[in-house]
Every structure is written in structure tokens, then in C-alpha cells.
Protein backbone atom coordinates (compact mmCIF):
# COMPACT_ATOMS: atom_id res chain seq x y z
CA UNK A 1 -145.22 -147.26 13.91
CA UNK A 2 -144.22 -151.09 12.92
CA UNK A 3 -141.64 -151.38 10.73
CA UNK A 4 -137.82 -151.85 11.25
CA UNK A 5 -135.71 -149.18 12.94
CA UNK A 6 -132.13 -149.24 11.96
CA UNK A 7 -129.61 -147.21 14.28
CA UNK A 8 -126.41 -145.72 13.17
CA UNK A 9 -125.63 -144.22 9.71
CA UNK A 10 -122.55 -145.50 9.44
CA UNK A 11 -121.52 -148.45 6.85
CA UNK A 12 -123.18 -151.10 8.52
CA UNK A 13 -126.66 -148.82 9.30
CA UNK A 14 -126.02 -147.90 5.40
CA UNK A 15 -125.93 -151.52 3.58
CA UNK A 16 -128.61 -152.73 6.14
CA UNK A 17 -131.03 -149.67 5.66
CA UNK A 18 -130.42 -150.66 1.75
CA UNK A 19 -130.76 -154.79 1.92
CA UNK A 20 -134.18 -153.98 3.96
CA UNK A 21 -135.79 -151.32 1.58
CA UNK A 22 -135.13 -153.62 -1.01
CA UNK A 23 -136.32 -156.33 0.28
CA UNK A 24 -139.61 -154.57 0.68
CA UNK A 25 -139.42 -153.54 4.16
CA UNK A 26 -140.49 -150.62 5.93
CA UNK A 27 -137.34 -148.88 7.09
CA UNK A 28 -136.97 -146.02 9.41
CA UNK A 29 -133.00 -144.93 9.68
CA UNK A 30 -132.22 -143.02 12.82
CA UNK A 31 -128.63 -141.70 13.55
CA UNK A 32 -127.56 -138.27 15.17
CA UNK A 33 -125.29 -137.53 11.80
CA UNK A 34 -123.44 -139.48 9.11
CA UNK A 35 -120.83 -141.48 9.57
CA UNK A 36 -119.05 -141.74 13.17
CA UNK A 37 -116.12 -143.72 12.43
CA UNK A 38 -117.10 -144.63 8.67
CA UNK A 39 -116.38 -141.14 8.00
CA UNK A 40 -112.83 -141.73 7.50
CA UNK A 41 -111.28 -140.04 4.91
CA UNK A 42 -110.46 -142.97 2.71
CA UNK A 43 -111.47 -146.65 3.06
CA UNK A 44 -109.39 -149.44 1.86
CA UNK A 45 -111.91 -152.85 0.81
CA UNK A 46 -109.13 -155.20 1.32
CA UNK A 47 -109.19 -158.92 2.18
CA UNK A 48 -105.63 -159.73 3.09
CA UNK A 49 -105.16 -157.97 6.59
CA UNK A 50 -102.19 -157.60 8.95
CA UNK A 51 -98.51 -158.47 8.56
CA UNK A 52 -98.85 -161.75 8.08
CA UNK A 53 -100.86 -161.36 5.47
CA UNK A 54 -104.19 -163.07 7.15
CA UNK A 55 -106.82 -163.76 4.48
CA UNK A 56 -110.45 -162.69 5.79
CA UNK A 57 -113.00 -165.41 5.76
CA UNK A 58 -115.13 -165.40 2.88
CA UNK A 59 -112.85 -162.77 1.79
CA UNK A 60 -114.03 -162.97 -1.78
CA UNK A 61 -117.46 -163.18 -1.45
CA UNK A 62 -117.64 -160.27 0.73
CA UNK A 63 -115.46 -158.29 -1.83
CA UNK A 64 -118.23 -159.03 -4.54
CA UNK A 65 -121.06 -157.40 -2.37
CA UNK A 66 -118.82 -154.59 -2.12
CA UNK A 67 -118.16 -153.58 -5.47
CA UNK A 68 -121.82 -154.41 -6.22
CA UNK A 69 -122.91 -151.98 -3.56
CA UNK A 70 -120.08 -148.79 -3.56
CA UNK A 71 -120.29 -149.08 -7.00
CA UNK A 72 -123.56 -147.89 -7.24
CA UNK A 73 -123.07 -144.27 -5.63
CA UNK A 74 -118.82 -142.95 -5.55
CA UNK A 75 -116.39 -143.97 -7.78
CA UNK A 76 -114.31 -147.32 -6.67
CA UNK A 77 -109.78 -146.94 -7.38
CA UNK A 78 -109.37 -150.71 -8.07
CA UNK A 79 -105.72 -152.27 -7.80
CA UNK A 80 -103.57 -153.24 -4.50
CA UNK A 81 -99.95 -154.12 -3.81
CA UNK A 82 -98.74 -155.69 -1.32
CA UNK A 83 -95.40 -156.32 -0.81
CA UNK A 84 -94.13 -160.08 -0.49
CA UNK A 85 -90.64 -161.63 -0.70
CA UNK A 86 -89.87 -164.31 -3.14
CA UNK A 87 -88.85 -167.09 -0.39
CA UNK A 88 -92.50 -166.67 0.87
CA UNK A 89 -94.60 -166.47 -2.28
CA UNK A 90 -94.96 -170.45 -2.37
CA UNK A 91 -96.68 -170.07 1.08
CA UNK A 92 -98.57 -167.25 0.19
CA UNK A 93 -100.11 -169.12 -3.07
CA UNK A 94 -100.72 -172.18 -1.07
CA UNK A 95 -103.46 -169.85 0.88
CA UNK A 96 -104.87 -168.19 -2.58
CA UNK A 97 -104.97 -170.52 -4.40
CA UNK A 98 -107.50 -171.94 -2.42
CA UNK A 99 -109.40 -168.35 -1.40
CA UNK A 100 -111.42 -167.71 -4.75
CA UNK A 101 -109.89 -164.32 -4.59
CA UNK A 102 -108.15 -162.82 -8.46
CA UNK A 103 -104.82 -161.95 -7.72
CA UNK A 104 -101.37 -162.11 -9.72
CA UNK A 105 -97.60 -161.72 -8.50
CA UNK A 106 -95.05 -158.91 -9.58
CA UNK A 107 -92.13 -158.20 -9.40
CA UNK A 108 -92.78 -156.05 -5.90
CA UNK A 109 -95.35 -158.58 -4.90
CA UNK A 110 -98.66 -159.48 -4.75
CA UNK A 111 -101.50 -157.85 -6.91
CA UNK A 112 -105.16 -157.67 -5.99
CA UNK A 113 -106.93 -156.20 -8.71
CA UNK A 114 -110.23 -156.00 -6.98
CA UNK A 115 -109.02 -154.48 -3.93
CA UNK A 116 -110.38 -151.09 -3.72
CA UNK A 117 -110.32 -147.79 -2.08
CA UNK A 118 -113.20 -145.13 -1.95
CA UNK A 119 -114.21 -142.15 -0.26
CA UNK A 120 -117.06 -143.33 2.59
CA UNK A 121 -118.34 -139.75 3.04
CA UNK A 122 -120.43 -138.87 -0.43
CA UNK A 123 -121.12 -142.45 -0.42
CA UNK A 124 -122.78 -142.23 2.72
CA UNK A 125 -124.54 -138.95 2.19
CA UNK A 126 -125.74 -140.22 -1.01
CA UNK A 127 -127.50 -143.21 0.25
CA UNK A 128 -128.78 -140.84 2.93
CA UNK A 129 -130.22 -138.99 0.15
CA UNK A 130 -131.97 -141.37 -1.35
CA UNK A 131 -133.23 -143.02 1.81
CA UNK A 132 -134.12 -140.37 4.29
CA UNK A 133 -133.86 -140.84 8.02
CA UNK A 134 -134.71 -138.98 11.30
CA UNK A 135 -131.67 -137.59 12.73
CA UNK A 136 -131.53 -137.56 16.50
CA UNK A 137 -129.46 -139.64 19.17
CA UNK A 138 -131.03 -142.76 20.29
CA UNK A 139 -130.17 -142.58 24.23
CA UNK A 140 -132.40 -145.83 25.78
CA UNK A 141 -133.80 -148.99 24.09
CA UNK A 142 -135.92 -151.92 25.47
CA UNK A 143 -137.58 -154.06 23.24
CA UNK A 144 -140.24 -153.12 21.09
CA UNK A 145 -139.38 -148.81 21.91
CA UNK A 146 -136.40 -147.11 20.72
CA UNK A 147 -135.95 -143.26 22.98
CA UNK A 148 -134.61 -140.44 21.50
CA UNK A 149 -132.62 -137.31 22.55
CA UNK A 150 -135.52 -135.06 21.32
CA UNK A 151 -138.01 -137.40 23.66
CA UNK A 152 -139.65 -139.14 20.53
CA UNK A 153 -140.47 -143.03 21.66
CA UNK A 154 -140.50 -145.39 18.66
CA UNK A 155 -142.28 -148.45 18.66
CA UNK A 156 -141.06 -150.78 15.78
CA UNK A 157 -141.63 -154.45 15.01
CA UNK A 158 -137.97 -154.82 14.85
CA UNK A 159 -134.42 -152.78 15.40
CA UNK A 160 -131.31 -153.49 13.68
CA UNK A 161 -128.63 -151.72 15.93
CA UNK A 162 -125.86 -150.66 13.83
CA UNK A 163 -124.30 -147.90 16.33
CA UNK A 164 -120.96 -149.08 16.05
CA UNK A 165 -118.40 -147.90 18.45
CA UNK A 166 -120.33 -145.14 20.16
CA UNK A 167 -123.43 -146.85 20.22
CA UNK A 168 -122.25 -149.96 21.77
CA UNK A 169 -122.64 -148.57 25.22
CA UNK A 170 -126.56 -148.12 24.83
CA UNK A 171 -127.32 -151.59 24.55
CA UNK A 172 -124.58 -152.29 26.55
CA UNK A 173 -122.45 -154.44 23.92
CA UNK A 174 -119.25 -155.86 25.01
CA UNK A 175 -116.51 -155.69 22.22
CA UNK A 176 -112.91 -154.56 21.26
CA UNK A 177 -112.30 -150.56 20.87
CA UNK A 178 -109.19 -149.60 18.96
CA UNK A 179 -108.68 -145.84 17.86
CA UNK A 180 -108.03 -145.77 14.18
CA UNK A 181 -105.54 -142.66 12.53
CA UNK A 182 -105.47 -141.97 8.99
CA UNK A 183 -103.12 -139.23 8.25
CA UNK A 184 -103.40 -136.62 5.26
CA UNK A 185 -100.37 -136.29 3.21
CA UNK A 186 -99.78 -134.15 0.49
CA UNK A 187 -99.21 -136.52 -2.12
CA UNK A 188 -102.08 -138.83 -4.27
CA UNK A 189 -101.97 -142.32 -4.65
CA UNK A 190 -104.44 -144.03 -7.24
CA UNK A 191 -103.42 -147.49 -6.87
CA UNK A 192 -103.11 -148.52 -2.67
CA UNK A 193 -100.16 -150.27 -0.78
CA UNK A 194 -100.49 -152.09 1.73
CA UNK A 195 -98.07 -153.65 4.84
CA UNK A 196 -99.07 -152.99 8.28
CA UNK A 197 -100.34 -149.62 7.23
CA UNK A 198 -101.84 -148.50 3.91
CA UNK A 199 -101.15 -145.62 1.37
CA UNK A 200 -104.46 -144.98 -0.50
CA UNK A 201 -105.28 -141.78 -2.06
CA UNK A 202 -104.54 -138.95 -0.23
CA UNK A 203 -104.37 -141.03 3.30
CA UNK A 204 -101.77 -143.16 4.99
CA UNK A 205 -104.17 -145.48 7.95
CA UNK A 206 -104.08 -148.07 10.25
CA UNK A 207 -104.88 -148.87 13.75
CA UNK A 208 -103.24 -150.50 16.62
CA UNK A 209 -103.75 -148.08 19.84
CA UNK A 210 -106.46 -150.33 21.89
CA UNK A 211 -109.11 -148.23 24.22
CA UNK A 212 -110.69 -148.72 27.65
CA UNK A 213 -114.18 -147.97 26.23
CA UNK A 214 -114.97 -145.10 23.81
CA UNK A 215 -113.25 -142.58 23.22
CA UNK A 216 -111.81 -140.21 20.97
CA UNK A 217 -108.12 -139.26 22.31
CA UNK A 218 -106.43 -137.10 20.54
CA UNK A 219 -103.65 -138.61 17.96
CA UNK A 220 -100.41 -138.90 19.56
CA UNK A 221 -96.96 -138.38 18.31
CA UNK A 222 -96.25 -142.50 18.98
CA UNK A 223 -99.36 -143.18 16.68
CA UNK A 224 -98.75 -140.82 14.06
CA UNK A 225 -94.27 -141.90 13.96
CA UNK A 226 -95.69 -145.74 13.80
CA UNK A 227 -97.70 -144.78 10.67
CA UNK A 228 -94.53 -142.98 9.24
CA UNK A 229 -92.19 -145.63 9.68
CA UNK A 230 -94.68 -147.93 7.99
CA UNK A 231 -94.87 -145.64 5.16
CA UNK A 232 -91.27 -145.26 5.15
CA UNK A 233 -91.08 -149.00 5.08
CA UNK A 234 -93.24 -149.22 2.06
CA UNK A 235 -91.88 -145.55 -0.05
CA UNK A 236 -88.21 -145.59 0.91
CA UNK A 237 -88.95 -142.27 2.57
CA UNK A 238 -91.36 -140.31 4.85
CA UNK A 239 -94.79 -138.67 3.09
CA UNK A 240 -95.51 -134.59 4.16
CA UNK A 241 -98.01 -134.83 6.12
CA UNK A 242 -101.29 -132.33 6.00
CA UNK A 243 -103.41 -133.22 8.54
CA UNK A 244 -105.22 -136.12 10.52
CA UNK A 245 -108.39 -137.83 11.41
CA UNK A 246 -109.38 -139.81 14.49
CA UNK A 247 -111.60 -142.29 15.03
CA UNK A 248 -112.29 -145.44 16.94
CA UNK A 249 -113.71 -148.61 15.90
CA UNK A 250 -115.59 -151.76 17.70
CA UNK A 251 -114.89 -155.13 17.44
CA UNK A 252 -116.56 -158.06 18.11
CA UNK A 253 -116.30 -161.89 17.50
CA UNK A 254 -119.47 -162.11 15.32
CA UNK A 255 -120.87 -159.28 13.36
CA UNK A 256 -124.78 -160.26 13.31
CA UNK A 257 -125.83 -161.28 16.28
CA UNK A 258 -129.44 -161.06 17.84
CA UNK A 259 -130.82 -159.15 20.60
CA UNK A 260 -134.11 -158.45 22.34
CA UNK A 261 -136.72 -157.12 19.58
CA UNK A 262 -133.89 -157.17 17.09
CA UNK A 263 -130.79 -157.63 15.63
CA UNK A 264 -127.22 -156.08 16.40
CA UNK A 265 -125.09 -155.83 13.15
CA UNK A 266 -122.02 -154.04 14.18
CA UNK A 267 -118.26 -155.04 15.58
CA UNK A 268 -116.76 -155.18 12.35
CA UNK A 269 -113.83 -153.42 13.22
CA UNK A 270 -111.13 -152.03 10.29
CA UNK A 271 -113.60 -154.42 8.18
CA UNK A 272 -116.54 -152.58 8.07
CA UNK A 273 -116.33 -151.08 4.49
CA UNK A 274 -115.42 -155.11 2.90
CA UNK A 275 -118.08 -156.76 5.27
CA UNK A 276 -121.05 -155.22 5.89
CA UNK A 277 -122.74 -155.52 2.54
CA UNK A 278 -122.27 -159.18 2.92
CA UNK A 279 -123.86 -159.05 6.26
CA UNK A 280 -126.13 -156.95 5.42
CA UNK A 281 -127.77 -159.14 3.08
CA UNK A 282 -127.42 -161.95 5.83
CA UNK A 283 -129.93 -160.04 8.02
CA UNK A 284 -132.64 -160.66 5.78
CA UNK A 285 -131.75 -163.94 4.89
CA UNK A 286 -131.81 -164.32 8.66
CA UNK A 287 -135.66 -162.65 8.78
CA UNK A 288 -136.67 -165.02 6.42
């Protein structure tokens, strides 16, 4: 068939399948369904992650390629606090100053005000739409031949493996697996918070529970009290909670790496959503 095969319609199998059509590539997208783990309920594009308030490398480039993308297909709720005492602000602007990122300090702390949160599902079924794809699994790959579930061989030029989590196992990829909990609440928040966990929308997230290999265990009550007291931390009381999604998420040191007949672009981890864009258009810088 030629062409370029990409595998896994999550984030990263989105903004690849996009950065290849329009670079003029033929582009076959094959995932069993949308989304695995990028079906979370709500995604926070943030650049300042953890506690300590770690900036992500090329934190505001990557943000850029974001809103260019997301913007295109689901609506983006701009505007992030994060909470920061004044005896460590000078610290904290020491860092910014130098990270190209827009930010400004309040009274609570510090402001990013193009930090965003969206909703990855109609953003992912809309540039499903508008792509196409073959859904089946892909259960065995070599070089040159991608197998499928249904017993289909394909025969591409090139594969861009963007299984994530799940998917890792097929190629055999060695990375990080940490299950990821976002619980529902019955309250709305437009503009997000963020301190160890988030509040965005209707969702209160974060991850922390590391994982043999993959797996999907069921949320536990440790998991789910950790993301309350975070909240708690943050609200100066504890959200009602409606419900709860699971999922896990692969990490790896380097996000774009290559591989026989191909590339791997996956391993993003809890970054997935702010990186992959950027990455994305990386791969075909990297195919020249």
C-alpha cells in the first residue's frame, strides 16, 4: 500500500496523522477506537508541572502548537492559577522570566493566561472525522508489515507508532506506567487550579499510583482521598463527587524516537495534550 501507517488514535496518533496529511503525505490511521487514555474527561495544557512548580522544557513553544492545533476543532477555557507564597515568588520569577512563557502574579498567585483546559473526546472524534481511519487492533509488527486483529497485513513505507500505554507492549517499548484518576464532581470550574492536583471544569485529576505494566485497576479509595485532600488544599473544603475515570499513561525519556521501518512517538506521559503537537511537527521535520 506505501504510505505511512500511524497507530493509536489517541493525542499523539491525532497531531501526527494531522502534521503528515498536511505535509502531503499519504496517511493511513489505524486504532481499535478513539482515545485510550486521551479520552479523559478533561485535559489540562499546562507547562508548570508538579509541586515544585517544574517548568516543562520548551514549555512555551509547545503551548503555541497547542492552541494552534485544539483551537481548530473544541473550544479552548484559557486562564490558570496556581497558588504560590510571597517568600517564593522571587524564585519563581527568576525561572519565568527566563521561560518565554506570559504569565502575571495575584494576589493568590501565579497566573497563566494561556494555560488551557479542553475536552479531548469531540476533539478527537472530530479529527477522526475529517481524517478517516481503519479501526481494528494492530496485534504484530515487523518492519515494513503492520498485522491486524481482523488478519489484514499492511505493508507501508513507514509507521509512526503512537499506541501509547496499551500499545507499548506490541513493539515491546520499555517506559514508565502510572494510572491516572480524574474524578467528576458536581460543581464547574471555567478557569483551572492547579497544585499537585488540578480543578478544571467539571474534573479534579492527577496521577501518582505507578504500575507493573498495563493495566487498568480499578480506582481505589487511597487514590481517590489523595485527590480530595488536594482539592481540599486548594478550595478550603472537599468537592461532591459524581463519578470517576481511569486510565493509565506511558512514559518515556524521549518522546520521538526511531524504530525499525518507523518512528515511535509516544511516552509523553500527563504531557500528552501540551506536547504532542510540537512533536508532531518534529516527525516531519525529522523525515525531511
Amino acid at each position: 500500500m506505501g504510505g505511512v501507517v500511524v497507530v493509536g488514535a489517541g493525542v499523539a496518533g491525532a497531531a501526527a496523522a494531522l502534521a503528515l496529511k498536511a505535509a502531503g503525505l499519504p496517511v493511513l490511521w489505524v486504532a481499535e477506537g478513539v482515545g485510550d487514555a486521551s479520552r479523559v474527561p478533561v485535559a489540562l495544557v499546562n507547562p508548570v508541572r508538579g509541586k515544585r512548580g517544574t517548568l516543562v522544557p520548551e514549555g512555551a513553544l509547545a503551548l503555541e502548537a497547542a492552541l494552534a492545533l485544539y483551537s481548530r476543532y473544541v473550544p479552548l477555557h484559557k486562564g490558570l492559577l496556581r497558588p504560590v507564597p510571597e517568600e517564593e515568588r522571587a524564585a519563581w520569577e527568576r525561572r519565568l522570566g527566563a521561560s518565554g512563557l506570559p504569565y502575571r502574579w495575584t494576589r493568590e498567585g501565579l497566573f497563566l493566561p494561556e494555560a488551557f483546559w479542553l475536552e479531548p473526546r469531540p476533539f478527537l472524534e472530530r479529527v477522526w472525522a475529517e481524517l478517516g481511519g481503519l479501526r481494528d487492533r494492530v496485534v504484530a509488527y515487523a518492519p515494513g508489515e503492520v498485522g491486524l486483529e481482523g488478519g489484514r497485513r499492511l505493508r507501508p513505507e513507514l509507521v509512526v507508532w503512537a499506541g501509547g500505554a496499551r500499545g507499548a507492549g506490541v513493539l515491546g517499548l520499555e517506559g514508565r506506567m502510572v494510572a491516572g484518576l480524574e474524578l467528576l464532581l458536581l460543581e464547574y470550574r471555567e478557569v483551572a487550579l492547579s497544585y499537585r492536583v488540578f480543578l478544571a471544569g467539571p474534573a479534579l485529576g492527577g496521577s501518582y499510583l505507578d504500575l507493573p505494566g498495563y493495566a487498568e485497576p480499578p480506582p481505589s479509595e487511597g487514590e481517590a482521598e489523595w485527590l480530595l485532600r488536594g482539592a481540599e488544599a486548594l478550595l478550603g473544603y472537599r468537592p461532591r463527587v459524581a463519578g470517576a475515570w481511569r486510565g493509565v499513561r506511558f512514559r518515556r525519556p524521549h518522546p520521538l524516537t526511531p524504530i525499525p521501518g518507523g518512528y515511535a512517538l509516544t511516552g509523553f506521559g500527563s504531557t500528552g495534550f501540551l506536547l504532542a503537537p510540537l512533536w508532531a511537527r518534529r516527525l516531519v521535520e525529522a523525515l525531511g
